[in-house]
C-alpha atoms as a PDB file:
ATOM      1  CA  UNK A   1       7.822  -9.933 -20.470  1.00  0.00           C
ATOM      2  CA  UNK A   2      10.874 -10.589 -22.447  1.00  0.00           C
ATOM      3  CA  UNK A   3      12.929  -7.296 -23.237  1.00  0.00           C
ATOM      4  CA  UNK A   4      14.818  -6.431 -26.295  1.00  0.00           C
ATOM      5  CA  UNK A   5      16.566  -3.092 -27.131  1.00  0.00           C
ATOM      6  CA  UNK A   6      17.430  -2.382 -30.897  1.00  0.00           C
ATOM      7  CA  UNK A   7      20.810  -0.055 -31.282  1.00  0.00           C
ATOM      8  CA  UNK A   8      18.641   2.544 -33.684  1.00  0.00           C
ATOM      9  CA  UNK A   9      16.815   3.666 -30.486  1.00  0.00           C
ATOM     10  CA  UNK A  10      19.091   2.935 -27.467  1.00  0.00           C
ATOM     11  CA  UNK A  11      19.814   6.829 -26.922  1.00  0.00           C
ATOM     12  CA  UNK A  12      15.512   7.586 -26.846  1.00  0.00           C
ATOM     13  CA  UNK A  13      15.498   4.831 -24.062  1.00  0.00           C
ATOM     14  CA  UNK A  14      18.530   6.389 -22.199  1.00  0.00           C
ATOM     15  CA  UNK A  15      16.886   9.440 -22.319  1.00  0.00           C
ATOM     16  CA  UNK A  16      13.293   8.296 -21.372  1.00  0.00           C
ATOM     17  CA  UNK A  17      14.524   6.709 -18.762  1.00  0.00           C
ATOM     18  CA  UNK A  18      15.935   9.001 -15.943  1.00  0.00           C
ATOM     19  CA  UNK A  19      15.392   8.060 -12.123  1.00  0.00           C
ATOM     20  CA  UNK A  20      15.914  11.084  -9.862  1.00  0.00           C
ATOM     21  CA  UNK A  21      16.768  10.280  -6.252  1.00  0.00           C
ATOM     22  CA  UNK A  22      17.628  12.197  -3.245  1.00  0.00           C
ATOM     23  CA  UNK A  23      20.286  11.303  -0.204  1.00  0.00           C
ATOM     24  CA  UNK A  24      19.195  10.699   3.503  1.00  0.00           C
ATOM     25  CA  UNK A  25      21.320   9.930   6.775  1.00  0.00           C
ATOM     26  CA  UNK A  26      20.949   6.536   7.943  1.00  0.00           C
ATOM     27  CA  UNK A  27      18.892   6.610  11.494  1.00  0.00           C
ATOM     28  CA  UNK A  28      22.114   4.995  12.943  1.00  0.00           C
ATOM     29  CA  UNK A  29      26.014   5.049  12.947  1.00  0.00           C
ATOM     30  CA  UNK A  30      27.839   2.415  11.477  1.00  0.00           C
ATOM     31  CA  UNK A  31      29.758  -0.286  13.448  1.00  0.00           C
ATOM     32  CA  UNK A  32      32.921   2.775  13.577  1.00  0.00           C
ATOM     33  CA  UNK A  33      30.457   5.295  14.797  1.00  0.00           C
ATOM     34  CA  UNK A  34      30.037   7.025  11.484  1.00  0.00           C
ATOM     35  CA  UNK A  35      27.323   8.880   9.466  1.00  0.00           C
ATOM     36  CA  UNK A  36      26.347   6.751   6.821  1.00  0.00           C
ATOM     37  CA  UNK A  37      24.072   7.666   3.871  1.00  0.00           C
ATOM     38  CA  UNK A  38      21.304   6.498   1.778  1.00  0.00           C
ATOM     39  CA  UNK A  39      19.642   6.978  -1.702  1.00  0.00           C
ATOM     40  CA  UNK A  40      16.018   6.610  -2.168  1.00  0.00           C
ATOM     41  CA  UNK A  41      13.967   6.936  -5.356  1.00  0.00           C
ATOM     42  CA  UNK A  42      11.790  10.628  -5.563  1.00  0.00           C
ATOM     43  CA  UNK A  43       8.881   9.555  -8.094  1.00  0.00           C
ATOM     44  CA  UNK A  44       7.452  12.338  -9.879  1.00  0.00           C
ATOM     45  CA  UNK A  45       3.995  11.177  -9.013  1.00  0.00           C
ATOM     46  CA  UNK A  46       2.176   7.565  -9.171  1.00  0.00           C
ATOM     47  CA  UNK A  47       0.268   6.320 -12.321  1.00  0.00           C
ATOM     48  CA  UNK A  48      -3.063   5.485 -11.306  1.00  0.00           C
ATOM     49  CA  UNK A  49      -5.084   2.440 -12.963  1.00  0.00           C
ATOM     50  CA  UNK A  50      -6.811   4.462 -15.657  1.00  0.00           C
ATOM     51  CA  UNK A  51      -3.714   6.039 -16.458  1.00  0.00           C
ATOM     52  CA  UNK A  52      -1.672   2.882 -16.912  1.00  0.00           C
ATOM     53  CA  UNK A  53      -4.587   1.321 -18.698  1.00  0.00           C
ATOM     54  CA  UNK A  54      -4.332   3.931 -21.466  1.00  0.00           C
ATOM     55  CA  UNK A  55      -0.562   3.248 -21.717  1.00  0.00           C
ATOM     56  CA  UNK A  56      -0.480  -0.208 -21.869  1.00  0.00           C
ATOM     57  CA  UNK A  57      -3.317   0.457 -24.686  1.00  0.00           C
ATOM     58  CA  UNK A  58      -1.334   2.929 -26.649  1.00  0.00           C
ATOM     59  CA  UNK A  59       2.229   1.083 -26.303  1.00  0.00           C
ATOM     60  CA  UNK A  60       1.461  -2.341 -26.145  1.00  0.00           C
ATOM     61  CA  UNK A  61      -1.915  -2.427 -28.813  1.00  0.00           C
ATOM     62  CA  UNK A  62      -3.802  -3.941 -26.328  1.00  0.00           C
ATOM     63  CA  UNK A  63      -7.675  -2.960 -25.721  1.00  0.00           C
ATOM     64  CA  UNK A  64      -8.227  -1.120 -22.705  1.00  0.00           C
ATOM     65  CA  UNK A  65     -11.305  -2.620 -21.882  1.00  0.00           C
ATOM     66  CA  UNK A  66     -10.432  -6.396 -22.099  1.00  0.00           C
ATOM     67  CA  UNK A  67      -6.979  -5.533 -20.098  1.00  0.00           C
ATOM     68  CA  UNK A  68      -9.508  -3.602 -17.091  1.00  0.00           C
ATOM     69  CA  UNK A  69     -11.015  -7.182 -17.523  1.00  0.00           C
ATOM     70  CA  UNK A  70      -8.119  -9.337 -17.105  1.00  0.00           C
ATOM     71  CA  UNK A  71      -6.657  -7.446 -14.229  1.00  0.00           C
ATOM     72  CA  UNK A  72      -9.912  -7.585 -12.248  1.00  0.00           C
ATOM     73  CA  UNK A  73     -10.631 -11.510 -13.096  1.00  0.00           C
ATOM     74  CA  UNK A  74      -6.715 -11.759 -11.959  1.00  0.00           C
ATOM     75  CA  UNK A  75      -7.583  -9.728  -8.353  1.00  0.00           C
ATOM     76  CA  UNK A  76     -10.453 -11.734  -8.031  1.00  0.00           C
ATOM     77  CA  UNK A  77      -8.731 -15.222  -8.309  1.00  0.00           C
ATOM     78  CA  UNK A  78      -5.396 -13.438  -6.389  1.00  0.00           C
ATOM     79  CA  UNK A  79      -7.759 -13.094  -3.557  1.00  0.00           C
ATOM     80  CA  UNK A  80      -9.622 -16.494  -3.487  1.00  0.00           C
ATOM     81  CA  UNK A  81      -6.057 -18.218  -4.349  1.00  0.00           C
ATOM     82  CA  UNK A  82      -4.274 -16.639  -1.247  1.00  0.00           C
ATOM     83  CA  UNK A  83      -7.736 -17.023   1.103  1.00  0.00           C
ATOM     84  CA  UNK A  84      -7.918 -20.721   0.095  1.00  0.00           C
ATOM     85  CA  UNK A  85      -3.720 -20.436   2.016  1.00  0.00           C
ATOM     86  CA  UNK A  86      -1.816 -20.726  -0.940  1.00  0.00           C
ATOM     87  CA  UNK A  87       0.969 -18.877  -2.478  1.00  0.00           C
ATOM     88  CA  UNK A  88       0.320 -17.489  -6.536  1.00  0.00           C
ATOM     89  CA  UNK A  89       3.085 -16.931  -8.874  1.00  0.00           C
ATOM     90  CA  UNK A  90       2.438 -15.066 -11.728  1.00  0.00           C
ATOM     91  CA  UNK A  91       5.083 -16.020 -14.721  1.00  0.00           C
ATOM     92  CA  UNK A  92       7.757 -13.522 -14.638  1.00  0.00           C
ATOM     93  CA  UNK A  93       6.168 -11.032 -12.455  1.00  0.00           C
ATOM     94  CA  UNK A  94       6.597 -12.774  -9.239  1.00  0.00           C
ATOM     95  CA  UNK A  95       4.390 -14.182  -6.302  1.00  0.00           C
ATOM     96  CA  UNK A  96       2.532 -12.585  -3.736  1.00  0.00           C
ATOM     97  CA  UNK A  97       1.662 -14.159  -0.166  1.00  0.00           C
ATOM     98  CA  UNK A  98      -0.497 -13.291   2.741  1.00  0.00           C
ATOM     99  CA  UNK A  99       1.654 -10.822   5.077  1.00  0.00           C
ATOM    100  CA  UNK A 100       0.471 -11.763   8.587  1.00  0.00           C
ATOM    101  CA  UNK A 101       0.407 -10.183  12.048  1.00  0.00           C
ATOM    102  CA  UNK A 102      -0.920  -9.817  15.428  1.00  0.00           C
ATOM    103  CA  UNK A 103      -4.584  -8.530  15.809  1.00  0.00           C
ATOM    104  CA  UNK A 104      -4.952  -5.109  17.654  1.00  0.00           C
ATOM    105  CA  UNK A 105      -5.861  -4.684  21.325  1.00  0.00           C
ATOM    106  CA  UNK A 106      -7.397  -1.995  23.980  1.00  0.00           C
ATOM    107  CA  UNK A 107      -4.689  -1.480  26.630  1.00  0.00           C
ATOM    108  CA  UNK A 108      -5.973  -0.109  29.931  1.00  0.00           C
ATOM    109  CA  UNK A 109      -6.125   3.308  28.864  1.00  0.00           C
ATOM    110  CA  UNK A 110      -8.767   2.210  25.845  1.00  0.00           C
ATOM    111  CA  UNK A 111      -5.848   2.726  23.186  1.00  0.00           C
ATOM    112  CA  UNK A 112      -5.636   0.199  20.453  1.00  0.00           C
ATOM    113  CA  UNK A 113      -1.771  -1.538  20.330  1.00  0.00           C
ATOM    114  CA  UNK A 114      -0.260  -4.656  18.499  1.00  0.00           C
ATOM    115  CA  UNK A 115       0.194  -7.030  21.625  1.00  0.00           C
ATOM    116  CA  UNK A 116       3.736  -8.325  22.461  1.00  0.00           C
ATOM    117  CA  UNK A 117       4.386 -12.245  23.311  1.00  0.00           C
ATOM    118  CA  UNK A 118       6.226 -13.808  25.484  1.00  0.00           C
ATOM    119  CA  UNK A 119       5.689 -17.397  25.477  1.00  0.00           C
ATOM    120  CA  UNK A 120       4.323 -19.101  21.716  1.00  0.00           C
ATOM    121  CA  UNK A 121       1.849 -20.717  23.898  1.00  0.00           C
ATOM    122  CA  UNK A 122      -0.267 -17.580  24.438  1.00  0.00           C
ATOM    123  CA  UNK A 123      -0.614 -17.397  20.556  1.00  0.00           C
ATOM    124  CA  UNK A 124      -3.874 -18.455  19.230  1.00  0.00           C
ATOM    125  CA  UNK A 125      -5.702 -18.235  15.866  1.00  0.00           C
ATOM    126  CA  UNK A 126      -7.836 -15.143  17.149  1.00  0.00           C
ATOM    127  CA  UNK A 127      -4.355 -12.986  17.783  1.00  0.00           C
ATOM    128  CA  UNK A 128      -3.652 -13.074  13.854  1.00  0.00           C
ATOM    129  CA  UNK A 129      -5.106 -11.043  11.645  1.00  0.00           C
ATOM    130  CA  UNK A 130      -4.240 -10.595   7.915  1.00  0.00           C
ATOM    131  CA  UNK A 131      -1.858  -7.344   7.145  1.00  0.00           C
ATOM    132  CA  UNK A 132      -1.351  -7.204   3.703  1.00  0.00           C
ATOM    133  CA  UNK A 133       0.774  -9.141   0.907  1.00  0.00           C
ATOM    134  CA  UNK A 134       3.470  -9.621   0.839  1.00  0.00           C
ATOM    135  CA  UNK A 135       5.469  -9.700  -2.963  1.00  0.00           C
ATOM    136  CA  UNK A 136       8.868 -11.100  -4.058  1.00  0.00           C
ATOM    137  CA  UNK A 137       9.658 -10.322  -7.594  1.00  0.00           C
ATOM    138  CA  UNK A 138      10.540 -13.031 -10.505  1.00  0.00           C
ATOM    139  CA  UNK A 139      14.328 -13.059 -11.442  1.00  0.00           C
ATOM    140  CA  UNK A 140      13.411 -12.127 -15.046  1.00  0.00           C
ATOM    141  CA  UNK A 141      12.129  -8.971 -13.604  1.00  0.00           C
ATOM    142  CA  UNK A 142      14.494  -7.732 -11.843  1.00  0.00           C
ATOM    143  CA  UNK A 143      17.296  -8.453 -14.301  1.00  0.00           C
ATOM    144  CA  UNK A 144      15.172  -6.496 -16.903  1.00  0.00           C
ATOM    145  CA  UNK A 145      14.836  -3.834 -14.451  1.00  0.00           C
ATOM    146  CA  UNK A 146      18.924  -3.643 -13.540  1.00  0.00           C
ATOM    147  CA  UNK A 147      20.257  -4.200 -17.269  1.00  0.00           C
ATOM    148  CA  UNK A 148      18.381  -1.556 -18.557  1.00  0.00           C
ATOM    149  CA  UNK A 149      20.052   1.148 -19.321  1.00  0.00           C
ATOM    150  CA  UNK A 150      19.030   4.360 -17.190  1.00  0.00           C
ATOM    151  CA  UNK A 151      20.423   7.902 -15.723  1.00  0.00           C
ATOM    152  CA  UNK A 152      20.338   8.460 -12.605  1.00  0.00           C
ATOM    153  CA  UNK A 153      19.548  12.465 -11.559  1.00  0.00           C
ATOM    154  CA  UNK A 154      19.750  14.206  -8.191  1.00  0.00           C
ATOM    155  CA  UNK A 155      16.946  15.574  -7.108  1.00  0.00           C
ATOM    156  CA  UNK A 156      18.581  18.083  -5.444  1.00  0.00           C
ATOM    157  CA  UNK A 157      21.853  19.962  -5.358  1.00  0.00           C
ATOM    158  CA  UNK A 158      25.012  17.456  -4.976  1.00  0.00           C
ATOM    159  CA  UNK A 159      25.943  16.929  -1.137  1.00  0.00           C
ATOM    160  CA  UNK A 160      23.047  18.022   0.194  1.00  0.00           C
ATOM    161  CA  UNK A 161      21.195  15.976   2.249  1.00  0.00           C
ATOM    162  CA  UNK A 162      17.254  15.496   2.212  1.00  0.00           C
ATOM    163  CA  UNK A 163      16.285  16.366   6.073  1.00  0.00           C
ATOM    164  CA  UNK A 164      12.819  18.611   7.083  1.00  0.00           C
ATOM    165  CA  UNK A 165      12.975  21.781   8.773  1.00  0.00           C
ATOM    166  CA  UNK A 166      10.906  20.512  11.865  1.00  0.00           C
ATOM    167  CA  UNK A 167       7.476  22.554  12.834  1.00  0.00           C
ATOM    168  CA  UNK A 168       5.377  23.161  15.795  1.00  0.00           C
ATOM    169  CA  UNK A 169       1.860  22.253  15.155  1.00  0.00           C
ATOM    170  CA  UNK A 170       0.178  25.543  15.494  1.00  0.00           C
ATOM    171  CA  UNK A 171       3.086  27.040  13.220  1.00  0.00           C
ATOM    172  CA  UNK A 172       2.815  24.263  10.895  1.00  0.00           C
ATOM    173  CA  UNK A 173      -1.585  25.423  10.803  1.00  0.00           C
ATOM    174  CA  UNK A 174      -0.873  29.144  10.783  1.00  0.00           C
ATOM    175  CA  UNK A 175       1.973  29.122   8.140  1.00  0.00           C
ATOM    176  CA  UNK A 176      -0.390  26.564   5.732  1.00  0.00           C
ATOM    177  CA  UNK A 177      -3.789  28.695   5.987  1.00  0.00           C
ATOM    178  CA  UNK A 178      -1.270  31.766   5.345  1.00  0.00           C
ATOM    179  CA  UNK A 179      -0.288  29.516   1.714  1.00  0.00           C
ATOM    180  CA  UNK A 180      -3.542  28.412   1.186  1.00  0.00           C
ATOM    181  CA  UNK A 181      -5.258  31.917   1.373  1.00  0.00           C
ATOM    182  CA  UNK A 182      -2.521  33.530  -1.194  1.00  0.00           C
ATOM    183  CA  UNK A 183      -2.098  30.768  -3.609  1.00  0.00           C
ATOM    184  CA  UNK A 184      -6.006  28.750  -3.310  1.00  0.00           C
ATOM    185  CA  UNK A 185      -4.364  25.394  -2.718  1.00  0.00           C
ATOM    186  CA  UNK A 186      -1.872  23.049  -1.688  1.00  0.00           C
ATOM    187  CA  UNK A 187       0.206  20.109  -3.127  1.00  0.00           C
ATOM    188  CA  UNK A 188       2.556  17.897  -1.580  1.00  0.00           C
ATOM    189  CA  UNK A 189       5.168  18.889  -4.259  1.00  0.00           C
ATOM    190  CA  UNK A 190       4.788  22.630  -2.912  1.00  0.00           C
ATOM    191  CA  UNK A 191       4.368  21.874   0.570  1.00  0.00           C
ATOM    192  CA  UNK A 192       8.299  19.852   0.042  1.00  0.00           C
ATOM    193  CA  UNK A 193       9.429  22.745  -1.885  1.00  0.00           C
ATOM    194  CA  UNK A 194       8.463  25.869   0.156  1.00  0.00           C
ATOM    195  CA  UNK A 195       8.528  24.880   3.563  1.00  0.00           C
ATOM    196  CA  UNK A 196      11.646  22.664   3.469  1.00  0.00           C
ATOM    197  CA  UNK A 197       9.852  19.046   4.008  1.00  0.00           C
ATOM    198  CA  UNK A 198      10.706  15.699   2.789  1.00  0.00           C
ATOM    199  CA  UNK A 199       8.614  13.630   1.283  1.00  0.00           C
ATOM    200  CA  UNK A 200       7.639  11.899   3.836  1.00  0.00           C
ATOM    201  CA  UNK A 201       7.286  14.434   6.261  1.00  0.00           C
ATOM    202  CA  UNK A 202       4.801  16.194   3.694  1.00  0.00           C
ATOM    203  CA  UNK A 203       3.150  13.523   3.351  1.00  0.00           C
ATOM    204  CA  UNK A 204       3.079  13.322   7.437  1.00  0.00           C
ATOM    205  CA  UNK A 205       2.022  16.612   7.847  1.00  0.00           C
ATOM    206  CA  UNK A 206      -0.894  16.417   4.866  1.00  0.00           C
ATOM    207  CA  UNK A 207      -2.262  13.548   6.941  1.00  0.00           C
ATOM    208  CA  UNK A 208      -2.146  15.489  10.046  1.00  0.00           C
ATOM    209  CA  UNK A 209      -4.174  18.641   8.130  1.00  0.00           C
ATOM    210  CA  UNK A 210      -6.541  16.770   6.641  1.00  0.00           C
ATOM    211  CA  UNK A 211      -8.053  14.064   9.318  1.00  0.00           C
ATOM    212  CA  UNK A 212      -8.833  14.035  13.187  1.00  0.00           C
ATOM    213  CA  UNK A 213     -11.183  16.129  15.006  1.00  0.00           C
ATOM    214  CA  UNK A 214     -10.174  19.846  13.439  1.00  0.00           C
ATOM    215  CA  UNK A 215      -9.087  19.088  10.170  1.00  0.00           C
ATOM    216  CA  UNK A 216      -7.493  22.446   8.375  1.00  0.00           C
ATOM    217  CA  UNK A 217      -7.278  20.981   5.010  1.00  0.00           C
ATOM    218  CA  UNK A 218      -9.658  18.390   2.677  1.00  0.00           C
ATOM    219  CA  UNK A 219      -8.303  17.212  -0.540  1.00  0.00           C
ATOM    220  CA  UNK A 220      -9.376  16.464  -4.012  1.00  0.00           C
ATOM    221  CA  UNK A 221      -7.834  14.118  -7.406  1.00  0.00           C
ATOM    222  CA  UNK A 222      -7.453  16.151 -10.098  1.00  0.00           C
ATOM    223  CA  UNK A 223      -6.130  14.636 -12.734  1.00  0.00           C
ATOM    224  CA  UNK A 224      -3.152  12.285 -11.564  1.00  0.00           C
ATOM    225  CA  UNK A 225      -2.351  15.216  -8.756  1.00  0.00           C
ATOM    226  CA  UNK A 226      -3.939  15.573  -4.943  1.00  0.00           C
ATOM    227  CA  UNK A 227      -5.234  19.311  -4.452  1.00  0.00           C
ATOM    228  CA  UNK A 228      -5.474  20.365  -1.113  1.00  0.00           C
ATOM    229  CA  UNK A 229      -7.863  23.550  -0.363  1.00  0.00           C
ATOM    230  CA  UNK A 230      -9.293  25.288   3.107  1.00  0.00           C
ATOM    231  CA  UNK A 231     -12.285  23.355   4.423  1.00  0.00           C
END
């Protein structure tokens, strides 16, 4: 995955490459009791598989179809590697690992919680469960991802601070039906921008709309964006 940037087309890969973040309070004071702050990344939405496929394809020469190939002969083997309880490094990428935890339980009240332990002893092989994977990056990739060159673009207005205006649930239903009926759907971009949400509180809310026993909202893909409409 080397990297090399000719001098002809430096500024068309500054300009390409713009990262737009926003600023959040830290959760917590600092060790002198003050408000501390935080940048994190806003994407302008993810690239799915097919999507990335077709890039690679149209950047790189590469076939489409025998790169869908390789990546799914790679998750395959990925999978039977890190089953088989080994570690897999893939040159210059990095290597992934299983991310383990403690398997769910019914408390007394029939809800489902991540048990807590006291003594090692009580841990057995039927507490842990497989999470996820976990993923630490090559060197090389990193470094090609910090040397080059970038601008960085604030997402919103300088010293303001990304915080959600914070909703009742039956105002959060009424005011979303009201959007809904006037403009036929809802996005998570629009549901940030006109009611005053972070990202992740969108996100929060969408999930909230859309599942459980009286959903308000269902969603659809189309294209590379999630369309939410009245059920």
């Amino acid at each position: 995955m080397a990297f090399s940037l000719k001098m002809s087309n430096f500024a068309a890969v500054i300009m390409a490459n713009e990262i737009h973040f926003t600023v959040h309070r830290n959760p917590l004071p600092d060790a002198d009791g003050s408000t501390t702050y935080q940048v994190r990344q806003e994407p302008w939405y993810t690239v799915e598989p097919e999507a990335f496929l077709e890039l690679v394809e149209t950047h790189q020469q590469l076939r489409a179809g025998h790169l869908q190939h390789a990546i799914t002969a790679i998750e395959d083997e990925l999978v039977k590697q890190l089953f088989d309880n080994k570690r897999v490094h893939l040159g210059h990428i990095g290597t992934f690992s299983l991310k383990l935890g403690f398997r769910k339980r019914r408390d007394d009240e029939g809800q489902e919680a991540k048990p807590v332990f006291t003594d090692p002893n009580d841990i057995t092989g039927d507490a842990v469960v497989v999470e996820g994977i976990s993923f630490v990056p090559d060197r090389q990739l990193i470094d090609e991802l910090t040397s080059t060159p970038c601008q960085m673009h604030n997402s919103q207005s300088r010293g303001t601070v990304g915080h959600s205006a914070v909703y009742g649930d039956d105002e959060m239903r009424r005011r979303v039906a009201d959007y809904v009926r006037e403009h036929g759907y809802l996005t998570v971009h629009r549901l940030r921008q006109d009611f005053g949400l972070t990202k992740y509180m969108a996100r929060k809310w969408l999930n909230a709309l859309t599942e459980g026993p009286n959903p308000l909202l269902r969603g659809e893909k189309e294209g590379t964006t999630m369309i939410f409409r009245m059920i």
